[in-house]
N, C-alpha and C. Protein backbone atom coordinates (compact mmCIF):
# COMPACT_ATOMS: atom_id res chain seq x y z
N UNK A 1 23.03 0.29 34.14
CA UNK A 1 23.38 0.65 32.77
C UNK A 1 23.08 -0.52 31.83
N UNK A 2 22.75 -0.47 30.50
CA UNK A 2 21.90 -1.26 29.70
C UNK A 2 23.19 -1.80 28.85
N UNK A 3 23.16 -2.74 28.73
CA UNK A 3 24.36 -3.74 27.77
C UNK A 3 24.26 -2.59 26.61
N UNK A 4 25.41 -2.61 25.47
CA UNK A 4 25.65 -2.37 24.51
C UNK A 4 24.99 -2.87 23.22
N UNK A 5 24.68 -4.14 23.86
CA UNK A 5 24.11 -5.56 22.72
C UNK A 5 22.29 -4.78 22.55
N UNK A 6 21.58 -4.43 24.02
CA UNK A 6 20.86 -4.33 24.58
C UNK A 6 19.99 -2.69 23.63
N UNK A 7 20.68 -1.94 23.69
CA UNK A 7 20.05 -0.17 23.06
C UNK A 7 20.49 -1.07 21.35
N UNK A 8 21.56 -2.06 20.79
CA UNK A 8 21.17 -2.64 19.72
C UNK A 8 20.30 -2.76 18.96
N UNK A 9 19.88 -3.56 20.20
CA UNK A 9 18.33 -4.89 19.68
C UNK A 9 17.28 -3.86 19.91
N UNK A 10 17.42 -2.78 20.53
CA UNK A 10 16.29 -1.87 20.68
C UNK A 10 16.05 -1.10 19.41
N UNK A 11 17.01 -0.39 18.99
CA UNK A 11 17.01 0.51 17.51
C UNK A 11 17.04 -0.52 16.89
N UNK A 12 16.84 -1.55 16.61
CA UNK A 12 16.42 -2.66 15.46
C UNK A 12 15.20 -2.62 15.96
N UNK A 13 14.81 -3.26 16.52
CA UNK A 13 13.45 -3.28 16.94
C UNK A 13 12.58 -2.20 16.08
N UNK A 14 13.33 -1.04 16.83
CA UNK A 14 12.62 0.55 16.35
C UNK A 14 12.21 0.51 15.00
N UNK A 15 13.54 0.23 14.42
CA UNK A 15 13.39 0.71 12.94
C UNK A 15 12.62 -0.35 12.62
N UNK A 16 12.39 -1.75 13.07
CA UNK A 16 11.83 -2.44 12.31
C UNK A 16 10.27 -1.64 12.25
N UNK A 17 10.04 -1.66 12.96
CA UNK A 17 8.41 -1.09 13.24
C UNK A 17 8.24 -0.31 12.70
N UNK A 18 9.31 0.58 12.51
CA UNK A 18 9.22 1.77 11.59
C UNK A 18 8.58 1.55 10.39
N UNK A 19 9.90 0.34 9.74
CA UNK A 19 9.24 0.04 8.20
C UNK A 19 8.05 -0.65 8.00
N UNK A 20 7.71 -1.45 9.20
CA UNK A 20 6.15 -2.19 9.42
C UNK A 20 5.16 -1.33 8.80
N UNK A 21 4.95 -0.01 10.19
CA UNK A 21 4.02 0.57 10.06
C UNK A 21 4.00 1.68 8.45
N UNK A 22 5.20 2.09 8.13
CA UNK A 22 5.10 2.69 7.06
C UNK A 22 4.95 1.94 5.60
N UNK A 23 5.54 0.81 5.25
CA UNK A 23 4.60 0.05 4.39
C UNK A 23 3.11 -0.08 4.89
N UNK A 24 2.34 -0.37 5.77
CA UNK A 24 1.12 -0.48 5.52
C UNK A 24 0.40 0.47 5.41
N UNK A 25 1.04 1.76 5.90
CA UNK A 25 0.21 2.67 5.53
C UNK A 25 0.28 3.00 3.73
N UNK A 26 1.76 2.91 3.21
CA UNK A 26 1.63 2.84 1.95
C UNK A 26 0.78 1.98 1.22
N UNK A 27 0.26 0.62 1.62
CA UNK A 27 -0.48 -0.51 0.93
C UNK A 27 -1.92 0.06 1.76
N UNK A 28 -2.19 0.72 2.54
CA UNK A 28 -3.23 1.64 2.74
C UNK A 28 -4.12 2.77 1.58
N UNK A 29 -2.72 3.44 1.42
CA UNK A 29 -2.88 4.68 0.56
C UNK A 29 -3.06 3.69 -0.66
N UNK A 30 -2.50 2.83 -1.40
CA UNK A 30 -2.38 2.05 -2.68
C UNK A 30 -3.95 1.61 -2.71
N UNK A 31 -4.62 0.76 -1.62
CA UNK A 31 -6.35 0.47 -1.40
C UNK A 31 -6.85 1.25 -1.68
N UNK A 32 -6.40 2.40 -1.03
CA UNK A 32 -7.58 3.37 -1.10
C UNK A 32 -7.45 4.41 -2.83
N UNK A 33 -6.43 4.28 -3.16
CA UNK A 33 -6.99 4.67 -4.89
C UNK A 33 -7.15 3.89 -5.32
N UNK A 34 -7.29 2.16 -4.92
CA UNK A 34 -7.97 1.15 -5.89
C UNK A 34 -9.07 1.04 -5.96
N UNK A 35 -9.07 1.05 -4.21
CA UNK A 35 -11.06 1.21 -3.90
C UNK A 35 -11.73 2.43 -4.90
N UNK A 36 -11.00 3.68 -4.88
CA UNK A 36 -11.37 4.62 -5.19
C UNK A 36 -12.44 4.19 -7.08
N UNK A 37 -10.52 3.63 -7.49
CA UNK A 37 -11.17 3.47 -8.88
C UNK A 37 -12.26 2.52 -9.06
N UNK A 38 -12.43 1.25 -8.43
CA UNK A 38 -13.62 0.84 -8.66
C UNK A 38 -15.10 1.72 -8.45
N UNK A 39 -14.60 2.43 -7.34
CA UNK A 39 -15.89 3.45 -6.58
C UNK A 39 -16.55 4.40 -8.27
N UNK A 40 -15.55 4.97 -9.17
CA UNK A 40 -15.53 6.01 -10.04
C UNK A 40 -16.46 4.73 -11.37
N UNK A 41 -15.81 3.70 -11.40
CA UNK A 41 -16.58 2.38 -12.35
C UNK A 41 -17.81 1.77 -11.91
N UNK A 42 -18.27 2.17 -10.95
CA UNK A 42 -19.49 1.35 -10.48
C UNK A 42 -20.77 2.46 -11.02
N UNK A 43 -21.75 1.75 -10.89
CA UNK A 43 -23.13 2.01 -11.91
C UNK A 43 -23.74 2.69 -10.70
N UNK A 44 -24.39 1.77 -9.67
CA UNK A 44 -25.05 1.61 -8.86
C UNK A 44 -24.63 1.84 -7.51
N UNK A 45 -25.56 2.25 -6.09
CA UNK A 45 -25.61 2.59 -5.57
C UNK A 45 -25.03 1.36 -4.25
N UNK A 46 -25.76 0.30 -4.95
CA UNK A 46 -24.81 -0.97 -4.47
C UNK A 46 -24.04 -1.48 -4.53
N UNK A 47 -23.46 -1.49 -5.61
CA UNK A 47 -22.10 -1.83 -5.69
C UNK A 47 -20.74 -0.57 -5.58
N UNK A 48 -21.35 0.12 -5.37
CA UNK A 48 -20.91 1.47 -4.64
C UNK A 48 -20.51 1.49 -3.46
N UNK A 49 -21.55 0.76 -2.64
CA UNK A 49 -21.67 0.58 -1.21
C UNK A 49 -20.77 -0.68 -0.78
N UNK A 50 -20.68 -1.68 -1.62
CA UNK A 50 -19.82 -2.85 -1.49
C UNK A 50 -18.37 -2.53 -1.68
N UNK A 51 -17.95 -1.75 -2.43
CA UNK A 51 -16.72 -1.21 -2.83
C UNK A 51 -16.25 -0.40 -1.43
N UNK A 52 -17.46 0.52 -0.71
CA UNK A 52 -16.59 1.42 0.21
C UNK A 52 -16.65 0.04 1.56
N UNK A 53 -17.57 -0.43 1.99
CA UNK A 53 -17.47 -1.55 2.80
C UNK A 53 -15.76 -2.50 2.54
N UNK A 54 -15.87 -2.72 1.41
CA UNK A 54 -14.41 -3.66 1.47
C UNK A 54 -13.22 -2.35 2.01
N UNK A 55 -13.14 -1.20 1.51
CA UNK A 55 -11.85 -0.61 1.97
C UNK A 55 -12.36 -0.35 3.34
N UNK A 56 -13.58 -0.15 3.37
CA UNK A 56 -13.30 0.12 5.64
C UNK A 56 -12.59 -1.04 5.42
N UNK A 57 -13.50 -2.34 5.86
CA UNK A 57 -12.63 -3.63 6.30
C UNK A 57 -11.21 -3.73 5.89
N UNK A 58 -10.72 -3.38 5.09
CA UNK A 58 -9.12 -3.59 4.85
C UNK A 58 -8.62 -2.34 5.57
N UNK A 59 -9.05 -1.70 5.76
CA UNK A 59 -7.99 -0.19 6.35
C UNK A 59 -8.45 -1.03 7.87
N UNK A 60 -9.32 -1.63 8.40
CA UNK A 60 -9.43 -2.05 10.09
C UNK A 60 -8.95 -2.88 9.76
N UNK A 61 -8.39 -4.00 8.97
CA UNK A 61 -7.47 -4.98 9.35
C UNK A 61 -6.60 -4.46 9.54
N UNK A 62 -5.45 -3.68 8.39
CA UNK A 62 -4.23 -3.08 8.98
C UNK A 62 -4.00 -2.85 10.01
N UNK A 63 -4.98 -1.86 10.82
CA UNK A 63 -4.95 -1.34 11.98
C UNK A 63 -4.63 -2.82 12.79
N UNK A 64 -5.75 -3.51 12.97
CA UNK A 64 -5.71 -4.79 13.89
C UNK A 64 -4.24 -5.85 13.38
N UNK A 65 -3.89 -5.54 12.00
CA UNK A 65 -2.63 -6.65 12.05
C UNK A 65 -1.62 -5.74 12.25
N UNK A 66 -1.07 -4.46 12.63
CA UNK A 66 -0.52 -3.81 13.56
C UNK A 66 -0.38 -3.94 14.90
N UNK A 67 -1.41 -3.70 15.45
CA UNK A 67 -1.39 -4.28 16.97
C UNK A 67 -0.97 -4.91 16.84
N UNK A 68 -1.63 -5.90 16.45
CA UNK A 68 -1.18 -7.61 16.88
C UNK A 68 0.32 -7.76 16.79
N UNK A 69 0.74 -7.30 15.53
CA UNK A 69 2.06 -7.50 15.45
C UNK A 69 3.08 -6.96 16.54
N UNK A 70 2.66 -5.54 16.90
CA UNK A 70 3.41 -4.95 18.16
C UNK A 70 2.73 -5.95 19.72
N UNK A 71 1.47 -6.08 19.89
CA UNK A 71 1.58 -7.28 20.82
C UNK A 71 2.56 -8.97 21.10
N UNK A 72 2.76 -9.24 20.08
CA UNK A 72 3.48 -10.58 19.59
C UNK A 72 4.85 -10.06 19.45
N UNK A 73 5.35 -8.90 19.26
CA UNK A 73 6.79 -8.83 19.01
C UNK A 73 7.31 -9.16 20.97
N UNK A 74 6.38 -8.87 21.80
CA UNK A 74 6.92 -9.44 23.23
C UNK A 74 6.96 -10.45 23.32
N UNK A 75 8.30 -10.94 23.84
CA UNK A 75 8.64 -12.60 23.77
C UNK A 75 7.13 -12.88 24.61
N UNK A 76 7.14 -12.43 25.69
CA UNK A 76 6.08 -13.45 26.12
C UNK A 76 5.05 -14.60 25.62
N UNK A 77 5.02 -13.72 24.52
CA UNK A 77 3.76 -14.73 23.35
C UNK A 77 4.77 -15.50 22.70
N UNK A 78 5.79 -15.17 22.11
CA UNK A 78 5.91 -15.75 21.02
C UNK A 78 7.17 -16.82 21.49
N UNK A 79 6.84 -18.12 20.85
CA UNK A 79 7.65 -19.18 21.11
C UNK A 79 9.56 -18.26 20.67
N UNK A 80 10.43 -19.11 21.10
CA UNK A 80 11.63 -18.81 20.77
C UNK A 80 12.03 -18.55 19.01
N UNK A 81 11.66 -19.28 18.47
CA UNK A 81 11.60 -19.39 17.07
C UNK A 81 11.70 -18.56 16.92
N UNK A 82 11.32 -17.11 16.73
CA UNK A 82 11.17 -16.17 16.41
C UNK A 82 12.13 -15.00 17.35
N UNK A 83 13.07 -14.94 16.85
CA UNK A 83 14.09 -13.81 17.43
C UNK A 83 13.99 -12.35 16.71
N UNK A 84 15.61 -11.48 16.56
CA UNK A 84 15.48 -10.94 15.88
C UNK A 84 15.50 -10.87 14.96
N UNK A 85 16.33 -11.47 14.17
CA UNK A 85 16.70 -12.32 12.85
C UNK A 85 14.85 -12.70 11.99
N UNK A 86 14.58 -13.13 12.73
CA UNK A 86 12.86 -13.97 12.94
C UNK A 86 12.11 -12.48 12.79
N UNK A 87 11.89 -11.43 13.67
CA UNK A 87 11.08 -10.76 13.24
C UNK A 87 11.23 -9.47 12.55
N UNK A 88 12.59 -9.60 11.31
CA UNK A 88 13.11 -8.49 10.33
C UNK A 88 12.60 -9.58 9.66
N UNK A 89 12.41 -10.69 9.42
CA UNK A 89 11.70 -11.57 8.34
C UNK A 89 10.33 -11.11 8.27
N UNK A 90 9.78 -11.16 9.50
CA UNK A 90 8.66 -10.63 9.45
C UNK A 90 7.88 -10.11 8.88
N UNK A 91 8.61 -8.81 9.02
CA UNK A 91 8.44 -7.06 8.50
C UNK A 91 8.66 -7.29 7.35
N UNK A 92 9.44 -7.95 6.73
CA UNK A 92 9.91 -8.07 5.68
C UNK A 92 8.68 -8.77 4.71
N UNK A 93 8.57 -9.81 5.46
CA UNK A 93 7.00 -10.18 4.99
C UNK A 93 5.52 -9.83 4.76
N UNK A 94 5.45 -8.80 5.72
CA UNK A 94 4.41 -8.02 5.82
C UNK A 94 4.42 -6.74 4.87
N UNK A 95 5.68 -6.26 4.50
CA UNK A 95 5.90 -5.36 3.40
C UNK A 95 5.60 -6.13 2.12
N UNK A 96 5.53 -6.92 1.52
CA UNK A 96 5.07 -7.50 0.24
C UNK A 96 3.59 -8.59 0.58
N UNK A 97 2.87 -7.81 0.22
CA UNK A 97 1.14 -7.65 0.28
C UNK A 97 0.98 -9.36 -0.33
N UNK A 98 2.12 -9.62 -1.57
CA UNK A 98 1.27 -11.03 -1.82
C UNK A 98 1.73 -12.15 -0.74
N UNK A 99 3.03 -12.16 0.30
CA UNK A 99 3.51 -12.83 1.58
C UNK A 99 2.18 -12.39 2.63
N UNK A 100 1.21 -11.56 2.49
CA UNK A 100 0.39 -11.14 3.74
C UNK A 100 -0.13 -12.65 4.59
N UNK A 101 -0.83 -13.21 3.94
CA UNK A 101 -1.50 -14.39 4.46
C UNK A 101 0.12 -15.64 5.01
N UNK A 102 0.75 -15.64 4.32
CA UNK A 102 2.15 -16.29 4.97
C UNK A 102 2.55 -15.65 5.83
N UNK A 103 2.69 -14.57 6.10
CA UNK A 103 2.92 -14.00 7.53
C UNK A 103 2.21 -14.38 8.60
N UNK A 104 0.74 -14.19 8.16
CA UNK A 104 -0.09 -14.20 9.42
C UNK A 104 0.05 -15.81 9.74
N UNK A 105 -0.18 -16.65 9.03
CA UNK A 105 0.16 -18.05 9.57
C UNK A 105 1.01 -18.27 10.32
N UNK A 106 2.75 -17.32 9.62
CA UNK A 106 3.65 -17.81 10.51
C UNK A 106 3.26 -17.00 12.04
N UNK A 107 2.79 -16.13 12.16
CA UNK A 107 2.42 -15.55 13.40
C UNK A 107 1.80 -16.32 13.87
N UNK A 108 0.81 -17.16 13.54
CA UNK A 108 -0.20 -18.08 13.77
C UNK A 108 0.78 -19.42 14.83
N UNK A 109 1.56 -19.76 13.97
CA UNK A 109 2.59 -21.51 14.00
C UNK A 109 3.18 -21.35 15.33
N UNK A 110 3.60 -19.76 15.63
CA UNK A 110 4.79 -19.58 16.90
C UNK A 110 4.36 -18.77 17.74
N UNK A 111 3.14 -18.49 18.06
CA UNK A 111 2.25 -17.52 18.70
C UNK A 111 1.92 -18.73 19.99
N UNK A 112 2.36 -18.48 21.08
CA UNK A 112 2.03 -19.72 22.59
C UNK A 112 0.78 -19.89 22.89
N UNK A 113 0.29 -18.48 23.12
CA UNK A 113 -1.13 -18.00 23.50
C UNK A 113 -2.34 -18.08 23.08
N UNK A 114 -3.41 -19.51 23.18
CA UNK A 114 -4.72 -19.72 22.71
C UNK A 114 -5.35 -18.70 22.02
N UNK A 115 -5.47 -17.68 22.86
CA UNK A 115 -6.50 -16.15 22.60
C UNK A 115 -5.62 -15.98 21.45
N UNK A 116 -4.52 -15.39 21.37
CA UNK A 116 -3.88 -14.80 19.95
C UNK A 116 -3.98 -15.30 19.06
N UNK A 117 -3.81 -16.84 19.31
CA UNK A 117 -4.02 -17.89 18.23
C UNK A 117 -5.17 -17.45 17.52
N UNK A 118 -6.44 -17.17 18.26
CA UNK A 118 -7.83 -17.14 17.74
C UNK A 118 -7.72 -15.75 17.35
N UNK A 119 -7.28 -14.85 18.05
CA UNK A 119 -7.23 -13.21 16.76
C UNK A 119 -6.96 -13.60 15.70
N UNK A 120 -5.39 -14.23 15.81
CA UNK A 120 -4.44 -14.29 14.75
C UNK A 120 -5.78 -15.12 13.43
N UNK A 121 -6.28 -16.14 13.73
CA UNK A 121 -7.33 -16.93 12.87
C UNK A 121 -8.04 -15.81 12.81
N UNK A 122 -8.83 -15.41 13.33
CA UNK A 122 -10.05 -14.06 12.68
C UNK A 122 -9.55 -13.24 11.81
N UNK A 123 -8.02 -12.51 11.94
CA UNK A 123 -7.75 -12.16 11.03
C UNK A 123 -7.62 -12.65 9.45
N UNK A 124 -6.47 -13.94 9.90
CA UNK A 124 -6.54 -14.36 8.46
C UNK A 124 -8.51 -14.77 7.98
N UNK A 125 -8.96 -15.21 8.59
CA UNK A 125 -10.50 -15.41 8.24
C UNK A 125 -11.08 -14.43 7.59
N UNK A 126 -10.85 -13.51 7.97
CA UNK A 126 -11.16 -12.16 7.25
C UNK A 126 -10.56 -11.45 6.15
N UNK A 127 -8.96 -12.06 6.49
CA UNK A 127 -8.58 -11.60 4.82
C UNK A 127 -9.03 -12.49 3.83
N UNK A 128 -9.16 -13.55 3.88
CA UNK A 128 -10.18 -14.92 3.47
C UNK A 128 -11.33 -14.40 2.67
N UNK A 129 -12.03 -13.55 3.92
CA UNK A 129 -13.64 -13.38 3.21
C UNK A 129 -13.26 -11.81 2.36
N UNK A 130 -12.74 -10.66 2.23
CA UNK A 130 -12.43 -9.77 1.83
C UNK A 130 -11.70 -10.28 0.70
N UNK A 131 -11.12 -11.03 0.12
CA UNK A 131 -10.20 -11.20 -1.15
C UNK A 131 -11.40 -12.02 -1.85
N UNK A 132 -12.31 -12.79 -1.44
CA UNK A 132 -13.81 -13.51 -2.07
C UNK A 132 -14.33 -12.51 -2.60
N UNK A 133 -14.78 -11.43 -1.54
CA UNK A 133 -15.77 -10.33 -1.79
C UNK A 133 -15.29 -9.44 -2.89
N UNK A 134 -13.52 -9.20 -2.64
CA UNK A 134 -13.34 -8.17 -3.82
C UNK A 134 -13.13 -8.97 -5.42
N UNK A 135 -12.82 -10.25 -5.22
CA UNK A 135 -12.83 -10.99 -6.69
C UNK A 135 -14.48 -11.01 -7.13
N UNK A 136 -15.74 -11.06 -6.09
CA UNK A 136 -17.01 -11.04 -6.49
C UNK A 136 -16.83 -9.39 -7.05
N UNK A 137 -16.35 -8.53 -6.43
CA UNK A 137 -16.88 -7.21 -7.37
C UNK A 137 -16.32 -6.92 -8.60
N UNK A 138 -14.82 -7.73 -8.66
CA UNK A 138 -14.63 -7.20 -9.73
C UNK A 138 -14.77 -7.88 -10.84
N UNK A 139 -15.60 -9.66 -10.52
CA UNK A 139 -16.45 -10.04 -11.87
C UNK A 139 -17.62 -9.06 -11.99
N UNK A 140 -18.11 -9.00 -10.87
CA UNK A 140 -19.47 -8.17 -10.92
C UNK A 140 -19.26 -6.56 -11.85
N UNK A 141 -18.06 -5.81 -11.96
CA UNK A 141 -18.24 -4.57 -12.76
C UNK A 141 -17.06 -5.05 -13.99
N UNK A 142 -16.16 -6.14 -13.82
CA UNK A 142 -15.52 -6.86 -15.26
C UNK A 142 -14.32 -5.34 -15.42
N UNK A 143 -13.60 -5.37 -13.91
CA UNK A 143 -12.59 -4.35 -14.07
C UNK A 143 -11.38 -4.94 -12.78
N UNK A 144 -9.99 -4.66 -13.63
CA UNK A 144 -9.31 -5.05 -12.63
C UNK A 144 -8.46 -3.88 -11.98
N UNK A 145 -8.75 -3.46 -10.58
CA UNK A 145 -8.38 -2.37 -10.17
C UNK A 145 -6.87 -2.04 -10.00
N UNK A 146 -5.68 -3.31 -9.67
CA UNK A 146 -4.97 -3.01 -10.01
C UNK A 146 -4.37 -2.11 -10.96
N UNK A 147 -4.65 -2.87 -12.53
CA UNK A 147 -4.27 -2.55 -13.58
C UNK A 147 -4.80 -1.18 -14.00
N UNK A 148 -6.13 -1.44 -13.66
CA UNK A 148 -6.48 0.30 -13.71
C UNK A 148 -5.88 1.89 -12.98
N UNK A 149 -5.37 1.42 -12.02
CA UNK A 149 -4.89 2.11 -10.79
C UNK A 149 -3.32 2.71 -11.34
N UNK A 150 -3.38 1.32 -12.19
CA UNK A 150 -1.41 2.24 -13.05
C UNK A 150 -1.65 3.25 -13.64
């Protein structure tokens, strides 16, 4: 029979993931009518094409900083630092889009495992080159999709 403390830490767990995965799909859905509106402002056939290229790549990061995150929530990887307390911060972090890159670091700092280490870097590397690319499009059409998107 399973401690009391034990089905606890489990429905925390649960729900945390819960709210993980359902903010990103919301900051999913939010991309994809931003992408959209730049898509509706663009002239050309290329910068058309650059616009749908950046939302693939951001809808496959989510996906990949999902995993990762459900891989790393097993202690195995992750140094002690990070409890439960530690990964409702997390989630918590990963729900506000401008903490994204502070998250992944801290995943980065307390992550044991070489290999993860190096996902964990490709990812942020990639949100790196995707936040370049989308500040190049939106000097390139002189529109800010946010603001447009209200």
């Amino acid at each position: 029979m399973e401690k009391p403390w034990n089905q606890s830490d489990k429905a925390i767990k649960k729900e945390q993931h819960a709210l993980l995965y359902e903010q990103l799909i919301d900051d999913g859905c939010d991309l994809y009518r931003g992408y959209k509106v730049i898509h509706c402002h663009l002239g050309t056939h290329i910068t058309k094409s650059i616009a749908q290229d950046l939302m693939l790549l951001k809808l496959t990061q989510c996906k990949a900083v999902m995993r990762m995150y459900h891989e790393l929530s097993s202690e195995k990887y992750m140094s002690k630092k990070i409890n439960i307390r530690g990964e409702y911060w997390l989630t918590e972090m990963f729900a506000l889009e401008s903490k994204y890159a502070e998250s992944l670091n801290h995943l980065y700092a307390n992550t044991m495992v070489s290999e993860k280490q190096f996902q964990i870097m490709q990812l942020i590397n990639s949100e790196n080159l995707l936040l370049f690319q989308l500040l190049y499009l939106q000097r390139l059409v002189g529109i800010n999709w946010k603001a447009d998107n209200k």
